[in-house]
Protein backbone atom coordinates (compact mmCIF):
# COMPACT_ATOMS: atom_id res chain seq x y z
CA UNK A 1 -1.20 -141.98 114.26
CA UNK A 2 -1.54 -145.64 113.52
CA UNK A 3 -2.82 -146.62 110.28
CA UNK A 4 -6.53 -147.49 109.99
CA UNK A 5 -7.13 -151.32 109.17
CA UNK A 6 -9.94 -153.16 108.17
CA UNK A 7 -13.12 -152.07 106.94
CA UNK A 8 -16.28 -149.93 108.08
CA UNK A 9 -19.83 -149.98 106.03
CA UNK A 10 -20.83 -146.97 105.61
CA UNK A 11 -23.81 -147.02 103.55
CA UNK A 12 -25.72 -150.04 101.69
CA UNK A 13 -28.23 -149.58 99.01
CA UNK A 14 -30.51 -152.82 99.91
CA UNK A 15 -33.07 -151.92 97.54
CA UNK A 16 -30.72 -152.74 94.54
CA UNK A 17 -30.71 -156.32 95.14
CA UNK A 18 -34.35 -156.26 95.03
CA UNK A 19 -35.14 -154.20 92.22
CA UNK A 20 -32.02 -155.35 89.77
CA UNK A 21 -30.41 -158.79 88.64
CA UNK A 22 -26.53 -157.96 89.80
CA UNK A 23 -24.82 -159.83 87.13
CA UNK A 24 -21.18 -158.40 87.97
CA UNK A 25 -19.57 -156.17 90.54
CA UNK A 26 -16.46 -154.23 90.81
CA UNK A 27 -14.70 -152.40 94.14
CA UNK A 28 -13.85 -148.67 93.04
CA UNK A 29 -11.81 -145.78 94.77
CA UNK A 30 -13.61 -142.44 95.09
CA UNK A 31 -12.27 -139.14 94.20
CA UNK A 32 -13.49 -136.67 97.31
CA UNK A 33 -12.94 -133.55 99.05
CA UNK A 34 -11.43 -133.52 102.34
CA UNK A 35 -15.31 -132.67 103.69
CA UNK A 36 -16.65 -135.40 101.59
CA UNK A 37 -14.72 -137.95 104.02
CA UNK A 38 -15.25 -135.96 107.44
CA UNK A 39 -18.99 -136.72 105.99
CA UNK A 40 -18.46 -140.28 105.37
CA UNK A 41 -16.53 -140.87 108.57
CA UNK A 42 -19.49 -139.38 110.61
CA UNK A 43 -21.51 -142.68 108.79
CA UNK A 44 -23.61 -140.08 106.64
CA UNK A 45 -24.54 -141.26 102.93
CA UNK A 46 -27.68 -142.28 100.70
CA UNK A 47 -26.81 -144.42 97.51
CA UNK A 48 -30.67 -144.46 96.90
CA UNK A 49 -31.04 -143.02 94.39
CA UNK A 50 -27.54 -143.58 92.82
CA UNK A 51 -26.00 -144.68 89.50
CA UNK A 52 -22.87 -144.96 87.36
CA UNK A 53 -21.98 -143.72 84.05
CA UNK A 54 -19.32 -144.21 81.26
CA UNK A 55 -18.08 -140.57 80.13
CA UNK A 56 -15.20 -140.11 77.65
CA UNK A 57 -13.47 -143.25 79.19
CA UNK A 58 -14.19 -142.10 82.89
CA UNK A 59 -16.43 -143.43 85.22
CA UNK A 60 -18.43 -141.14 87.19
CA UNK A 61 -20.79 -141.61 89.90
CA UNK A 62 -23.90 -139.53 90.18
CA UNK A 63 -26.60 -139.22 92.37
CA UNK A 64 -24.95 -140.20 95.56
CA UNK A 65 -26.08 -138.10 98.54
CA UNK A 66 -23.49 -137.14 101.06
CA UNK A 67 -24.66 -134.29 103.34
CA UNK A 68 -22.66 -131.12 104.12
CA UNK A 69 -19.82 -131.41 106.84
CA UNK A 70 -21.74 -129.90 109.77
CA UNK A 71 -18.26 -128.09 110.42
CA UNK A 72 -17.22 -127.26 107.42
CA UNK A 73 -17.12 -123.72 106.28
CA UNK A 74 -16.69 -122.40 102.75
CA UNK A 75 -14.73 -125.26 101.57
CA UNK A 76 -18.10 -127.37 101.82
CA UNK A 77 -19.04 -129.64 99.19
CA UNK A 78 -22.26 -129.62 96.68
CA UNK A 79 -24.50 -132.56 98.47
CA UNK A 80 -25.20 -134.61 95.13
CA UNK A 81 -22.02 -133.45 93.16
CA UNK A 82 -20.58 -135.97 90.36
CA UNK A 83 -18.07 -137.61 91.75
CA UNK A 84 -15.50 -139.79 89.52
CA UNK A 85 -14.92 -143.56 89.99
CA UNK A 86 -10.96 -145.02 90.53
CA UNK A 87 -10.97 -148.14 87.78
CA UNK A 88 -8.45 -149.51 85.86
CA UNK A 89 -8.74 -149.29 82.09
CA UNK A 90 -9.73 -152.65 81.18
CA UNK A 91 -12.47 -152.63 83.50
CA UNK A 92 -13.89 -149.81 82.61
CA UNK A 93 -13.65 -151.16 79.14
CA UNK A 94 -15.20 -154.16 79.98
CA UNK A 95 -18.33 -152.13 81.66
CA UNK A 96 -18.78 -149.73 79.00
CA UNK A 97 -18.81 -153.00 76.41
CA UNK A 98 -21.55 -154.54 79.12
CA UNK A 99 -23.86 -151.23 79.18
CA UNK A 100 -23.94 -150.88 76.03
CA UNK A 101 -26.74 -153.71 75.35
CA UNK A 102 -30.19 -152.42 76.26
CA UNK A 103 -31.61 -152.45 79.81
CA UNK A 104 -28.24 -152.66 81.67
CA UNK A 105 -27.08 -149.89 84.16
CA UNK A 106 -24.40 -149.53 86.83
CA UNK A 107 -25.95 -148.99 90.71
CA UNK A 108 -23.66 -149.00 93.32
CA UNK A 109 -24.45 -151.62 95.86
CA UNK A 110 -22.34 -150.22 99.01
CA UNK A 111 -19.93 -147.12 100.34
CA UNK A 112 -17.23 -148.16 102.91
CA UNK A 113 -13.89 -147.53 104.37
CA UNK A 114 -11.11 -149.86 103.33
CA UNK A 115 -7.94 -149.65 105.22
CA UNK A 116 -8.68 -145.85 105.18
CA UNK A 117 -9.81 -145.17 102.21
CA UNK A 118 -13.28 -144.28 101.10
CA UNK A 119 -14.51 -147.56 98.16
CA UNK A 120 -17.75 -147.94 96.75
CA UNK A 121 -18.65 -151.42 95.00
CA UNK A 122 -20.45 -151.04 92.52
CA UNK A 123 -22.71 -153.70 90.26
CA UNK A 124 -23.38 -154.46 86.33
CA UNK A 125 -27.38 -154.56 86.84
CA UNK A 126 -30.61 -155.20 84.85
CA UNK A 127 -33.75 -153.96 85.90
CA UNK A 128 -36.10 -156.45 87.34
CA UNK A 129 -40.07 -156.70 86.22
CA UNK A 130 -42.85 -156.74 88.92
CA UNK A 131 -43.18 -160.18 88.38
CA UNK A 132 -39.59 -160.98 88.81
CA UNK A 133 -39.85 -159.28 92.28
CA UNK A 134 -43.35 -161.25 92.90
CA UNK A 135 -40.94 -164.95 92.24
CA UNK A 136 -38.43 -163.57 94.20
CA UNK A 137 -40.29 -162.93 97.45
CA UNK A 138 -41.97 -166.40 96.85
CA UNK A 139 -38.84 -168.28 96.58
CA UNK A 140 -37.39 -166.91 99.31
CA UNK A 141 -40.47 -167.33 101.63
CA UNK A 142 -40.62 -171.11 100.14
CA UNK A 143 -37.08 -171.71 101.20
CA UNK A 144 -37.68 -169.88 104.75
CA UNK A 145 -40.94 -172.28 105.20
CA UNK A 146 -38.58 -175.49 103.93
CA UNK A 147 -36.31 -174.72 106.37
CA UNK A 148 -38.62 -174.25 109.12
CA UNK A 149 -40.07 -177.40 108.49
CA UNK A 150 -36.50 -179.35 108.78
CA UNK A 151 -35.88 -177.96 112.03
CA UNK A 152 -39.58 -178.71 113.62
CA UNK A 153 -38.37 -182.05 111.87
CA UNK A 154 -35.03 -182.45 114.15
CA UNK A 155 -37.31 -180.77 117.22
CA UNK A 156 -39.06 -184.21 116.86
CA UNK A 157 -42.25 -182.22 115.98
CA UNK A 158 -44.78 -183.75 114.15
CA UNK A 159 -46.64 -181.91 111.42
């Protein structure tokens, strides 16, 4: 069977980059269970409503929802199980230095194949206020209107 090459998205967590500044990210393995990647490969995962956490020197990420194999039997997994994180030492050193000052967690951003193999990337965030998220969505609606007007501009429209 030829190796697999490339890579294939399997789930994003958009809503990150809207509630959290990302300062840093990082590309980690997974440890799974053989129906945790039939799972994966079918394109089924939610990191809604996941996180990271520094345990003993391990990194471990919970909350990550990956259904049940539809075909697996009693070798299924536990949906929401913890699941541990593939990092080298001095990065998990450097992250657990990072969390430690107050409001800063670790969300992961997005689950995908890499050359066969199941990676999540995962981001140093701080939680965003409301009004944060208000002068976000009005930047990016000023830049959307600024570039509108350049093109209307080049269109030889008038205003």
């Amino acid at each position: 069977m030829a190796k697999e090459q490339g890579q294939k998205m399997v789930a994003q967590n958009k809503k990150a980059r809207h509630d959290y500044h990302i300062e840093d990210t990082w590309e980690a393995g997974l440890v799974l269970m053989g129906t945790e990647v039939k799972s994966l490969r079918q394109g089924r995962a939610s990191l809604v409503d996941g996180f990271a956490e520094i345990d003993n020197g391990e990194a471990w990420l919970l909350g990550v929802h990956i259904p049940e194999y539809s075909q697996g039997s009693w070798t299924n997994h536990s949906a929401r199980r913890r699941r541990k994180l593939l990092l080298n030492r001095s990065e998990i050193d450097k992250i657990e230095r990072k969390i430690t000052d107050k409001g800063y967690t670790i969300v992961p951003l997005a689950l995908y194949f890499k050359d066969g193999r199941a990676k999540v990337e995962i981001a140093l965030a701080k939680g965003k206020k409301a009004y944060d998220k208000r002068h976000t969505l009005a930047e990016r609606q000023a830049n959307r209107e600024k570039v509108e007007a350049v093109q209307r501009r080049l269109k030889g429209h008038r205003d």
